[in-house]
Protein backbone atom coordinates (compact mmCIF):
# COMPACT_ATOMS: atom_id res chain seq x y z
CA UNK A 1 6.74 2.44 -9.38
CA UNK A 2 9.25 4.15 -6.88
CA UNK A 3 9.63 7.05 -4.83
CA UNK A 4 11.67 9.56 -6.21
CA UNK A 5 13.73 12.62 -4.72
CA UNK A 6 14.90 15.45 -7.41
CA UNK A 7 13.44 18.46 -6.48
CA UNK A 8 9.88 18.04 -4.98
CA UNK A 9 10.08 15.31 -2.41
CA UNK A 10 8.20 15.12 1.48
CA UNK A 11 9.85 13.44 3.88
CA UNK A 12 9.23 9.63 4.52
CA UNK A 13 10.31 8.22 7.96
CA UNK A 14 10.92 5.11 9.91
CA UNK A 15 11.62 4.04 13.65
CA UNK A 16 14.10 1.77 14.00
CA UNK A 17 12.83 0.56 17.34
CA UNK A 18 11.43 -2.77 17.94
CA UNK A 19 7.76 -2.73 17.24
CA UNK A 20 6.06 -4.24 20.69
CA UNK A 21 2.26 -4.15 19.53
CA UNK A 22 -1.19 -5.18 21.49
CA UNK A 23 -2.75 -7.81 19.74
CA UNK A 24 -3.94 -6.79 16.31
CA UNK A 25 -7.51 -5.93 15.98
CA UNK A 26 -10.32 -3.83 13.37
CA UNK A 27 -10.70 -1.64 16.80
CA UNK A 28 -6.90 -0.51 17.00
CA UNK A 29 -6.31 -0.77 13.68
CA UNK A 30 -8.93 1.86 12.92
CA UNK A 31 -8.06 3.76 15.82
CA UNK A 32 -4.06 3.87 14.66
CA UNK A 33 -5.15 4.97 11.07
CA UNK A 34 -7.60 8.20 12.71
CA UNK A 35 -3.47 9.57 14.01
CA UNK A 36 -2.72 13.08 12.32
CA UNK A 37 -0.03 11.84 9.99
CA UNK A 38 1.82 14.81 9.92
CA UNK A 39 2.30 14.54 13.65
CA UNK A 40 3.83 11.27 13.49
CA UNK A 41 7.59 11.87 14.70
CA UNK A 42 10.82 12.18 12.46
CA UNK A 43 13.96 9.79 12.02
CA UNK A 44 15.98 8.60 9.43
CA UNK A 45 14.20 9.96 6.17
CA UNK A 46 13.74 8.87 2.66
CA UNK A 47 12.45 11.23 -0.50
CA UNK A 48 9.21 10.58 -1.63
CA UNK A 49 7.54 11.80 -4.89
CA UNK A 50 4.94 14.74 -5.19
CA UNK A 51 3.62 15.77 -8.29
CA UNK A 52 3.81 19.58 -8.69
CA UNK A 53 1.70 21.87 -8.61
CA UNK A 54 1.07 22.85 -12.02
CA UNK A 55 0.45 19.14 -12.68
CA UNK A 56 -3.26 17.29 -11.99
CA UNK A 57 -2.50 14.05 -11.05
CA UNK A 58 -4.81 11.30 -12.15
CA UNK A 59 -7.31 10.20 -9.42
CA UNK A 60 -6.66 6.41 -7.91
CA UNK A 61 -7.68 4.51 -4.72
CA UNK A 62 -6.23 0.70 -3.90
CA UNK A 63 -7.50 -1.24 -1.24
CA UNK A 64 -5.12 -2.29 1.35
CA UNK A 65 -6.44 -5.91 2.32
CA UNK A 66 -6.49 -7.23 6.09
CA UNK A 67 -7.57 -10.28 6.30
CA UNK A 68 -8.23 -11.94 10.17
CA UNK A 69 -6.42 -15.68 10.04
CA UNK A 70 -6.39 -17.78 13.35
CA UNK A 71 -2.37 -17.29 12.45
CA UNK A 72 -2.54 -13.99 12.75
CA UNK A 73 -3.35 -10.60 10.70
CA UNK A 74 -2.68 -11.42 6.68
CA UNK A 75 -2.06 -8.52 4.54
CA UNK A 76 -3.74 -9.88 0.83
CA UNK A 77 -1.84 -8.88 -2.17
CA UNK A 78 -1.77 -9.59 -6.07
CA UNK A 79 0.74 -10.52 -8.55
CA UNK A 80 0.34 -8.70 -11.85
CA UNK A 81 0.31 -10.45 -15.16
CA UNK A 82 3.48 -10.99 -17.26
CA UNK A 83 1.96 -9.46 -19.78
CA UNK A 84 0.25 -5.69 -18.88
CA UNK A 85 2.00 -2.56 -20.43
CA UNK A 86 2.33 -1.10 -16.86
CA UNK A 87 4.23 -2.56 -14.00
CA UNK A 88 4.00 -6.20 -15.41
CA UNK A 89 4.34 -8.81 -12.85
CA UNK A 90 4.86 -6.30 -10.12
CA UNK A 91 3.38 -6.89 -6.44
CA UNK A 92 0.17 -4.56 -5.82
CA UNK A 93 -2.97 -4.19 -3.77
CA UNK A 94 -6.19 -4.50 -6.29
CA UNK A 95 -7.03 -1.21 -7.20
CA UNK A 96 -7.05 1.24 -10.12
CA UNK A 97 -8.27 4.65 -11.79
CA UNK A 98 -11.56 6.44 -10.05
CA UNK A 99 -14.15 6.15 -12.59
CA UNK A 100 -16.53 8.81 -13.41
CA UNK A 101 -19.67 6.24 -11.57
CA UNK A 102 -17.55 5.98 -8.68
CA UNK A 103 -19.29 7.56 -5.39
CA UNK A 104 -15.40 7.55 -3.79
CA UNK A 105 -12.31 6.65 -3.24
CA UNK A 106 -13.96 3.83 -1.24
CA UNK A 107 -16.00 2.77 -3.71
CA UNK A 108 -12.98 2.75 -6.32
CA UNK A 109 -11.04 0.78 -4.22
CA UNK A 110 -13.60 -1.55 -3.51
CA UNK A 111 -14.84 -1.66 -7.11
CA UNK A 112 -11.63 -3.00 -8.34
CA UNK A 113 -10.58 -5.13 -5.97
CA UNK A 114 -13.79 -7.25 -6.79
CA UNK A 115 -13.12 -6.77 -10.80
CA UNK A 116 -9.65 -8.07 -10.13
CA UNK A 117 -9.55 -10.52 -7.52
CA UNK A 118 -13.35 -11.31 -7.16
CA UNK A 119 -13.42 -10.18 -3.14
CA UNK A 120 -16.90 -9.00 -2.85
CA UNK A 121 -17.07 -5.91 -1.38
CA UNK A 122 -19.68 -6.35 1.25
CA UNK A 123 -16.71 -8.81 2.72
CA UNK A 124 -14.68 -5.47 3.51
CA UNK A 125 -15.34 -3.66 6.19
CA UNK A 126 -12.90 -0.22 5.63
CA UNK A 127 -11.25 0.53 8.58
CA UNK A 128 -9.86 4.35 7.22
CA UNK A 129 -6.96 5.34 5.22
CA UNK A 130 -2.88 5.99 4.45
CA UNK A 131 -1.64 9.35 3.07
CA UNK A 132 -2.28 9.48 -0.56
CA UNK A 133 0.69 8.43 -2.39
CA UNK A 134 1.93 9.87 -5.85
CA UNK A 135 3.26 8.09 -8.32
CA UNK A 136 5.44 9.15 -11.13
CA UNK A 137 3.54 7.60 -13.91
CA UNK A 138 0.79 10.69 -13.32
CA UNK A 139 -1.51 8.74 -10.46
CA UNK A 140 -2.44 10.18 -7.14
CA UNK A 141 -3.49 7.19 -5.10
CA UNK A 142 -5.63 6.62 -1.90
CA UNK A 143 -4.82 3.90 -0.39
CA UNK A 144 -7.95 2.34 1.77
CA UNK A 145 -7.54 -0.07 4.60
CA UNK A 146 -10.20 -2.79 4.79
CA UNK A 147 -10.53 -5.57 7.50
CA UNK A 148 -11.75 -9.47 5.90
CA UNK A 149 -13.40 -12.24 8.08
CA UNK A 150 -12.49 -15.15 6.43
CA UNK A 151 -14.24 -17.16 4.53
CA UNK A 152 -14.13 -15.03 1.36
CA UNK A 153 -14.29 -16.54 -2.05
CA UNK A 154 -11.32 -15.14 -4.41
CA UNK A 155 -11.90 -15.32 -8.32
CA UNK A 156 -8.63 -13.71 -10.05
CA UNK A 157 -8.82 -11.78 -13.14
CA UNK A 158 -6.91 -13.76 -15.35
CA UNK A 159 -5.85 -10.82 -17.54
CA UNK A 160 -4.65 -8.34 -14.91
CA UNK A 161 -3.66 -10.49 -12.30
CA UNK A 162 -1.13 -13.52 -12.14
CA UNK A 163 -1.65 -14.84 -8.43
CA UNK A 164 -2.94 -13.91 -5.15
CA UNK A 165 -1.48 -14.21 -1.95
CA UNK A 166 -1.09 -13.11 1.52
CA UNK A 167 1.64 -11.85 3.77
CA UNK A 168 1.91 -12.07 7.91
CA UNK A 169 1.70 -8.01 8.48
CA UNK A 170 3.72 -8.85 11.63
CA UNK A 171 6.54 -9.67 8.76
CA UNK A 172 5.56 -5.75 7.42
CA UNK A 173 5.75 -4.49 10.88
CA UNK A 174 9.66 -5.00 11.60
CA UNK A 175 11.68 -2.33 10.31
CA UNK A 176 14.73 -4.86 9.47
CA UNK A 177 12.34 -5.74 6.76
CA UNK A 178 12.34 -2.58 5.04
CA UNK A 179 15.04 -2.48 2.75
CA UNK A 180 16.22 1.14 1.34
CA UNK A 181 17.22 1.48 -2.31
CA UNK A 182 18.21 3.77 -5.12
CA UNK A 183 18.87 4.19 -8.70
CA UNK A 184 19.38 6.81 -11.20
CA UNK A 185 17.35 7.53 -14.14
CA UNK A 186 17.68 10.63 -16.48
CA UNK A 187 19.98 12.09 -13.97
CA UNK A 188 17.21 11.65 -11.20
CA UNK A 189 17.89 9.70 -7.62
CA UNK A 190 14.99 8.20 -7.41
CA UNK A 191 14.21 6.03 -3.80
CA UNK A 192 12.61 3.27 -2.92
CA UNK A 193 11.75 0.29 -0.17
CA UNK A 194 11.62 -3.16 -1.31
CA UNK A 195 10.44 -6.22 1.23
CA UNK A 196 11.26 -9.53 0.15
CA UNK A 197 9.12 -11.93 0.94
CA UNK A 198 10.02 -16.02 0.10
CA UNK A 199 10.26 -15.53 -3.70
CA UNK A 200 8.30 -12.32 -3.82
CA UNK A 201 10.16 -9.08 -4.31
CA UNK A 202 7.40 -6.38 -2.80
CA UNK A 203 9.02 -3.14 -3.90
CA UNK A 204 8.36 0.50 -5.30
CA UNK A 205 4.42 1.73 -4.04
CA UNK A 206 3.42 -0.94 -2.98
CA UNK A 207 6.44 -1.30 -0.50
CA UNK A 208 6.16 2.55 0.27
CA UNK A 209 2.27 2.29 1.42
CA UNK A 210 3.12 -0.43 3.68
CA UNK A 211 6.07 1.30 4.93
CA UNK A 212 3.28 4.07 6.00
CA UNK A 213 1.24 1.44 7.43
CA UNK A 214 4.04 0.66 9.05
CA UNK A 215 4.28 3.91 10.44
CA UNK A 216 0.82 4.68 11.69
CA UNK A 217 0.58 0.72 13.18
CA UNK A 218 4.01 1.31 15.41
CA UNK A 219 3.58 4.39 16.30
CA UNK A 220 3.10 5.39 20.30
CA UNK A 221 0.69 8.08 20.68
C-alpha cells in the first residue's frame, strides 16, 4: 500500500518543528482529532492517492489503537501473515471491508479488530477520527482512533495476523522519524512514508495514517 502522485493527488504535509506536547491524554487526544483538517497549515508536501471520480471506492474502516501504559501512550499494531494474497506480512492496524451488518465505520473498525486480534470492543473507547485514506488497491478507508485501559486480553487470528505489538506514539510523533520515499511503477511516481521501528519496517498506509495523526497531535491551534 503507498501513496501515489500521477495525476489525482491532495496534498500531504508535515512540520518539521520539534513536537513539544502536554502530556498525552483521551481528553486532548479527542479534542486534537475534532481540528478541521483542511485548516491544518501547509509545509513541505507529499502526493497522496485519491480515487477518481468515476471510480466507487470500496468502503473500509481500521481502528487506530491507543493503548494507556504507565510508560507512556502505546500505539497497538499487527503483523500480517506470510501467507495472505494482499499485503503479506505488512504492518497494519486491525481492520477491514464494511460489511453489509455493519451499523458504521465504528462498528467495522471495531468488528475486526476483535475478529483479528481478539480486543473486545467494549475495551475501546473511540476517541474520533483521521481523514479517510484511499488506497490504490480500490479501498476507501476510515481510520478510527480508540483509547485502551490496560488490562485487555489479546487473542490473534492465526490466519490473518502474524504478531501483535505496540509502538511508543511519542516515537510516531517526531518528524525525523518519518522517512519520505518513492518508486516507479508502470510509469507512475508513486510516494510513500516508512517508520522503522527495531526490526519493523512500518511503511505505505499504515505509515501515511500515522503521519496524519501526526499531524492533527502536533498541531498548535
Amino acid at each position: 500500500m503507498t501513496l501515489a502522485s500521477c495525476s489525482r493527488t491532495a496534498a500531504i504535509t508535515m512540520s518539521h518543528a520539534e513536537v513539544t506536547a502536554p502530556p498525552v491524554t483521551r481528553h486532548w487526544v479527542a479534542d486534537r482529532l475534532r481540528q478541521d483538517w483542511s485548516r491544518l497549515p501547509a509545509g513541505d508536501t507529499l502526493p497522496m492517492f485519491r480515487h477518481p471520480p468515476e471510480r466507487e471506492p470500496v468502503p473500509a474502516a481500521v481502528l487506530v489503537p491507543l493503548v494507556n501504559r504507565p510508560v507512556g501512550v502505546q500505539v497497538l499494531l499487527t503483523q500480517r501473515t506470510a501467507h495472505l494474497n494482499d499485503h503479506a506480512g505488512q504492518i497494519s492496524f486491525p481492520g477491514g471491508r464494511v460489511d453489509a451488518g455493519d451499523v458504521d465505520r465504528i462498528d467495522t473498525a471495531l468488528r475486526e479488530a476483535e475478529e483479528e486480534t481478539g480486543l473486545p470492543r467494549a475495551k475501546v473507547e473511540v476517541l474520533g477520527f483521521l481523514p479517510d485514506y484511499d488506497i490504490m488497491t480500490g479501498f476507501r478507508v476510515t481510520p478510527v482512533v480508540g483509547w485502551i485501559e490496560p488490562p485487555f486480553p489479546v487473542a490473534p487470528d492465526p490466519f490473518e495476523v502474524a504478531d501483535i505489538f505496540e509502538v511508543p506514539l511519542e516515537f510516531f510523533l517526531d518528524p525525523a522519524n518519518h522517512r519520505r520515499h518513492s518508486r516507479v511503477v508502470e510509469d507512475c511516481t508513486r510516494h510513500f512514508y516508512a517508520m522503522p521501528w527495531e526490526n519493523r519496517n512500518i511503511w505505505g498506509a499504515t505509515a501515511g495514517m500515522l503521519h496524519n495523526l501526526y499531524r492533527l497531535l502536533s498541531h498548535e491551534g
